[in-house]
Every structure is written in C-alpha cells, then in structure tokens.
C-alpha atoms as a PDB file:
ATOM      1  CA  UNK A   1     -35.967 -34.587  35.860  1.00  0.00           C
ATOM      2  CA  UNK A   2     -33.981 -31.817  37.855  1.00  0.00           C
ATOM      3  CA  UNK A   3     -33.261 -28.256  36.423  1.00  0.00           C
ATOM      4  CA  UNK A   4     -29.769 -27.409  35.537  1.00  0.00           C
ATOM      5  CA  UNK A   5     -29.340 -23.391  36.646  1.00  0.00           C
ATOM      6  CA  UNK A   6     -25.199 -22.722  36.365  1.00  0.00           C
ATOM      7  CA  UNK A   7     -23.931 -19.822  37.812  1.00  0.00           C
ATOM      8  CA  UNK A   8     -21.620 -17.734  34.826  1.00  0.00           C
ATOM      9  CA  UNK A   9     -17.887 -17.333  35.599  1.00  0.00           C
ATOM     10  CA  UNK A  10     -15.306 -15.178  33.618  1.00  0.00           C
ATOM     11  CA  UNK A  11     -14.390 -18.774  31.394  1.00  0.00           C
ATOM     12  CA  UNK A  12     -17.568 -20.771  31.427  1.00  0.00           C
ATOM     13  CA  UNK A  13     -21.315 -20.279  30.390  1.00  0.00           C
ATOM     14  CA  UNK A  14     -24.444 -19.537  32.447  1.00  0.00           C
ATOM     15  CA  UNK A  15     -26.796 -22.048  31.794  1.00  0.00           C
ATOM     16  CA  UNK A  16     -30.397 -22.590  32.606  1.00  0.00           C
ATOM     17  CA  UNK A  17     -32.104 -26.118  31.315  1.00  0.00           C
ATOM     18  CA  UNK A  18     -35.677 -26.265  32.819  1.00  0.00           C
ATOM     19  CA  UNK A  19     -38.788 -28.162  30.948  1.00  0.00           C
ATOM     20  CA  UNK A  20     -39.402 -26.035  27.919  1.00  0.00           C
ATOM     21  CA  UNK A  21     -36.654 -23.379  28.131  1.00  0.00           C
ATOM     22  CA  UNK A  22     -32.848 -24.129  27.281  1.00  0.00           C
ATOM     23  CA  UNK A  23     -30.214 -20.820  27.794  1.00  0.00           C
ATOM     24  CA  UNK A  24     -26.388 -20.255  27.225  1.00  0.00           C
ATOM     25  CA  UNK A  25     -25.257 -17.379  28.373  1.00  0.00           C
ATOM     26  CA  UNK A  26     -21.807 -15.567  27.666  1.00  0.00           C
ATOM     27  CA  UNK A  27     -17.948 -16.907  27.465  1.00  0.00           C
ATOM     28  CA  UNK A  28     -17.143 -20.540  27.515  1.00  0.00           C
ATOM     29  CA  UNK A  29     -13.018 -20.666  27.565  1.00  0.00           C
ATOM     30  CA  UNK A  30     -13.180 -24.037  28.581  1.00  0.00           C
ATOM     31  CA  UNK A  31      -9.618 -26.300  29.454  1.00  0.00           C
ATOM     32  CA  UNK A  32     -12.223 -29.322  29.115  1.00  0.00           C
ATOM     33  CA  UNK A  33     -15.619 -28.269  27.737  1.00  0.00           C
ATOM     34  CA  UNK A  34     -16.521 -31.889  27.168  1.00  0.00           C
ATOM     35  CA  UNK A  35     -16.542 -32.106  31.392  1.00  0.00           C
ATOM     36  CA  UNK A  36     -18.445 -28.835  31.645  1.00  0.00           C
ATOM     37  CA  UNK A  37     -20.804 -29.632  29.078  1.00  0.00           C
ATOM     38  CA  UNK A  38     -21.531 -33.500  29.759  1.00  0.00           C
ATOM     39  CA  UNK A  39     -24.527 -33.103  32.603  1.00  0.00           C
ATOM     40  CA  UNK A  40     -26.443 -30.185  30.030  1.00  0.00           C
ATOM     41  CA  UNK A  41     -25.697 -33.238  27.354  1.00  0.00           C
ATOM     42  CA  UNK A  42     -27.591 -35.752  29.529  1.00  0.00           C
ATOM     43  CA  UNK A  43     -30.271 -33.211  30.944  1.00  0.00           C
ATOM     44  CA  UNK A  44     -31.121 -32.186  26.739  1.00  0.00           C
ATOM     45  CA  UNK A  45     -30.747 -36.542  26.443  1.00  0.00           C
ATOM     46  CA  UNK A  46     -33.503 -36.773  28.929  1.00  0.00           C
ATOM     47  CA  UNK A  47     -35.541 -34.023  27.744  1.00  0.00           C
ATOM     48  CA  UNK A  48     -36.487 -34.808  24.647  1.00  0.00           C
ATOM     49  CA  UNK A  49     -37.676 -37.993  25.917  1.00  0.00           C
ATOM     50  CA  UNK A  50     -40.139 -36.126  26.658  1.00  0.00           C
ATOM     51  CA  UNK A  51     -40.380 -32.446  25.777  1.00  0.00           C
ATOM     52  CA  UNK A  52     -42.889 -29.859  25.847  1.00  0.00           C
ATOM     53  CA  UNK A  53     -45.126 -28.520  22.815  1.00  0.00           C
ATOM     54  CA  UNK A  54     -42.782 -25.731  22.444  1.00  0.00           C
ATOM     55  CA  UNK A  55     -38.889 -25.411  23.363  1.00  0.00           C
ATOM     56  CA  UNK A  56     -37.472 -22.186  23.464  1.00  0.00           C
ATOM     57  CA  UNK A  57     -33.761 -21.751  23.455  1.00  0.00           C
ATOM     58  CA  UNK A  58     -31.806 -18.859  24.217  1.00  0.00           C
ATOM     59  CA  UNK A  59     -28.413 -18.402  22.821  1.00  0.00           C
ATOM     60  CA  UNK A  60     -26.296 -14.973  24.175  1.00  0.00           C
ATOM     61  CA  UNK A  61     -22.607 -16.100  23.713  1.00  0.00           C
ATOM     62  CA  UNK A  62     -19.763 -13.830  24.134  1.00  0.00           C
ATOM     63  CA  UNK A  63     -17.008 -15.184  23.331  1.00  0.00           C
ATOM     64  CA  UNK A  64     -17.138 -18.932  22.911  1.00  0.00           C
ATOM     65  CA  UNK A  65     -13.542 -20.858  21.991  1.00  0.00           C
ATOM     66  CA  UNK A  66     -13.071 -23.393  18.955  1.00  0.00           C
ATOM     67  CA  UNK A  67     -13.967 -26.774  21.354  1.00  0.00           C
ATOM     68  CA  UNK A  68     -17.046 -25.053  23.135  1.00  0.00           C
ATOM     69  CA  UNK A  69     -18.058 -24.046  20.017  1.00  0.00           C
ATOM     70  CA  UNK A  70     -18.327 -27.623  18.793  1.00  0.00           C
ATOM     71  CA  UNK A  71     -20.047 -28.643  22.392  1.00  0.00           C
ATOM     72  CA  UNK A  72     -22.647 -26.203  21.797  1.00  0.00           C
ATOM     73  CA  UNK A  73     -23.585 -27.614  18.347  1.00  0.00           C
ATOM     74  CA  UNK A  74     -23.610 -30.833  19.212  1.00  0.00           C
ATOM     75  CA  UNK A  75     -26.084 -29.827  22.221  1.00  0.00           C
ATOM     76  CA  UNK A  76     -28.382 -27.670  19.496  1.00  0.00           C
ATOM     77  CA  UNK A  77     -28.311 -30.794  16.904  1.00  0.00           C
ATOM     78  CA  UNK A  78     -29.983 -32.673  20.078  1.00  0.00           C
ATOM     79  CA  UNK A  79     -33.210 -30.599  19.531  1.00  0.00           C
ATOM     80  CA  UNK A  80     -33.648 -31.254  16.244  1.00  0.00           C
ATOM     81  CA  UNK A  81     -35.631 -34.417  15.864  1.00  0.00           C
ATOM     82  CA  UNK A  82     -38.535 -32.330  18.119  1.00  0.00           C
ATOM     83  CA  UNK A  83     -39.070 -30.597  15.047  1.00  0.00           C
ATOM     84  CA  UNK A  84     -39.677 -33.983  13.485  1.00  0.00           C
ATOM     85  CA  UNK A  85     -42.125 -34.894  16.209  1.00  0.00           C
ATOM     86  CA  UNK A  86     -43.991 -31.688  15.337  1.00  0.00           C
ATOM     87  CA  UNK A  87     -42.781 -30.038  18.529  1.00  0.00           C
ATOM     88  CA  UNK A  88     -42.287 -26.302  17.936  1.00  0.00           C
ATOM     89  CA  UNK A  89     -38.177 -25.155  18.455  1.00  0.00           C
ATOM     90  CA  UNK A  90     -37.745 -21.618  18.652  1.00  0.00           C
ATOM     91  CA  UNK A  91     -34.131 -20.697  19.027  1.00  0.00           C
ATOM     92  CA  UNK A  92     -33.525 -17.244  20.084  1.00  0.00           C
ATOM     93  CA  UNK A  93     -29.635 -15.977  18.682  1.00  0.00           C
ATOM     94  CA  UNK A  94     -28.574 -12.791  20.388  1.00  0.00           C
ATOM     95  CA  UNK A  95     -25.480 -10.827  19.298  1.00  0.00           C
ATOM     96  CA  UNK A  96     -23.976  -7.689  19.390  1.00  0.00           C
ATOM     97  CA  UNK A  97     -24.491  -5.182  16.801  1.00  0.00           C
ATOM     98  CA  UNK A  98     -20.288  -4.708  16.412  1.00  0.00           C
ATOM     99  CA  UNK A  99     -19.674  -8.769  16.509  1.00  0.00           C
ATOM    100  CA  UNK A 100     -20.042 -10.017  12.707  1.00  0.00           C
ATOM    101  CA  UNK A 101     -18.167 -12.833  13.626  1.00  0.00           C
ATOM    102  CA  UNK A 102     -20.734 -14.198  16.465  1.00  0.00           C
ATOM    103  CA  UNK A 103     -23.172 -13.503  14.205  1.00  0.00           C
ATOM    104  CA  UNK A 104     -21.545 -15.604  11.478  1.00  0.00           C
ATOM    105  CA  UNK A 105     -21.324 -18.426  13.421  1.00  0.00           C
ATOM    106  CA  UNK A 106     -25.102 -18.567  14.455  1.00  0.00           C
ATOM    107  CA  UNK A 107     -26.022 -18.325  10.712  1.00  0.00           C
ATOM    108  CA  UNK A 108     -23.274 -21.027  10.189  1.00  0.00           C
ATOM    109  CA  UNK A 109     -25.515 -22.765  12.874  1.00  0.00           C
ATOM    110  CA  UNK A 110     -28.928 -22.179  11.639  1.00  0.00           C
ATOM    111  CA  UNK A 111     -27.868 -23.404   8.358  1.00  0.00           C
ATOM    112  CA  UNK A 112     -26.172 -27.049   9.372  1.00  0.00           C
ATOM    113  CA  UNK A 113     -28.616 -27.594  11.963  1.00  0.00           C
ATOM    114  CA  UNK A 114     -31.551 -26.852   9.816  1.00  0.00           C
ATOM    115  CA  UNK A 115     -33.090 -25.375  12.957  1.00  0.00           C
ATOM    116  CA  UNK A 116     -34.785 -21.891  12.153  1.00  0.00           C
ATOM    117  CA  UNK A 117     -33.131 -19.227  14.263  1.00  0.00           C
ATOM    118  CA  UNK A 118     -34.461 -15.604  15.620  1.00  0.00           C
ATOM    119  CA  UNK A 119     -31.220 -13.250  15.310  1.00  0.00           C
ATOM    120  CA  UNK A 120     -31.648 -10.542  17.542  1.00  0.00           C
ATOM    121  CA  UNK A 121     -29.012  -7.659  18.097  1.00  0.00           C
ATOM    122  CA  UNK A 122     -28.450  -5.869  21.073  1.00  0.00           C
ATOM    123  CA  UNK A 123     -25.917  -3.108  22.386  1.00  0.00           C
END
C-alpha cells in the first residue's frame, strides 16, 4: 500500500494518507470533489484492511464547500468500525479561534460519526 502525499492548491486540500496517520489540510472548492476525493476513498478502503493500533487523523480545513464537506464525512465514517475492532482513533479538529462556523461543523461531525474528536484552536 502506497502513501498518498497531495500537494495543497488555492481550491483543493493537502492531504497526507500514510499507515497510521490520515491529514486534510485547508480549502477544498472542488468542481468535482467526488474525482479528487476517490483515490484517498480507496487508500482509507485499503487501510483499514489492515490498520495500525492507533490512527491519528488530522483535520485543519479552511474553507471546505457544501459537496467536499459531504466527501470528507463520508471518508471520516470509514474509520469508524476501527474503533469497533478496538483500534484506537484519535481525530485531531483544528480551527480558528474567529471561525464558529468550522467549528460547528466538526462538533456536527463528532456527534454523527460517534468518533471522539480533539478540538484544538489556533490563530
């Protein structure tokens, strides 16, 4: 299983996927997130195949649109069932101290997914 390391534009995500670490980084204004998003879908697939003891996930979005918002859930409802294999899933939420909204949405998150989540504001 390859790493996935994607360089951040101005309209799309960085993203890192290695063995035991999962990050999202910044905007995702995406005309077709579902393209953009499909190989992280099939790396996460793969993965928890066979994961690690612990996962930790790193969320630092920006500004994330209305269809990348649903991509991104749908990849975070993927590491669920670790949990249920009594791997450990720590999911790291950053936001900015001025962005209620961002925040909002990871507690929107949290709560739906059922996946404890570390919010951690920065400036």
């Amino acid at each position: 299983m390859e790493n996935i390391s994607i360089e951040p534009t101005k309209k799309s995500l960085e993203v890192e996927c290695s063995p035991g670490y999962f990050k999202l980084s910044g905007n995702s204004i995406l005309s077709d997130p579902r393209k953009f998003f499909k190989p992280i879908v099939e790396w996460v697939e793969q993965y928890i195949q066979n994961p690690d003891d612990k996962t930790t996930v790193d969320l630092k979005l920006e500004y994330v649109d209305t269809a990348s918002v649903q991509s991104v859930f749908d990849i975070m409802r993927m590491f669920k069932p670790l949990q249920e294999k009594n791997k450990e899933v720590a999911v790291n939420f950053y936001f900015e101290f001025d962005d209620p909204e961002l925040l909002e949405l990871g507690e929107i998150m949290e709560g739906r997914l059922g996946i404890k989540f570390n919010f951690i504001e920065y400036q």
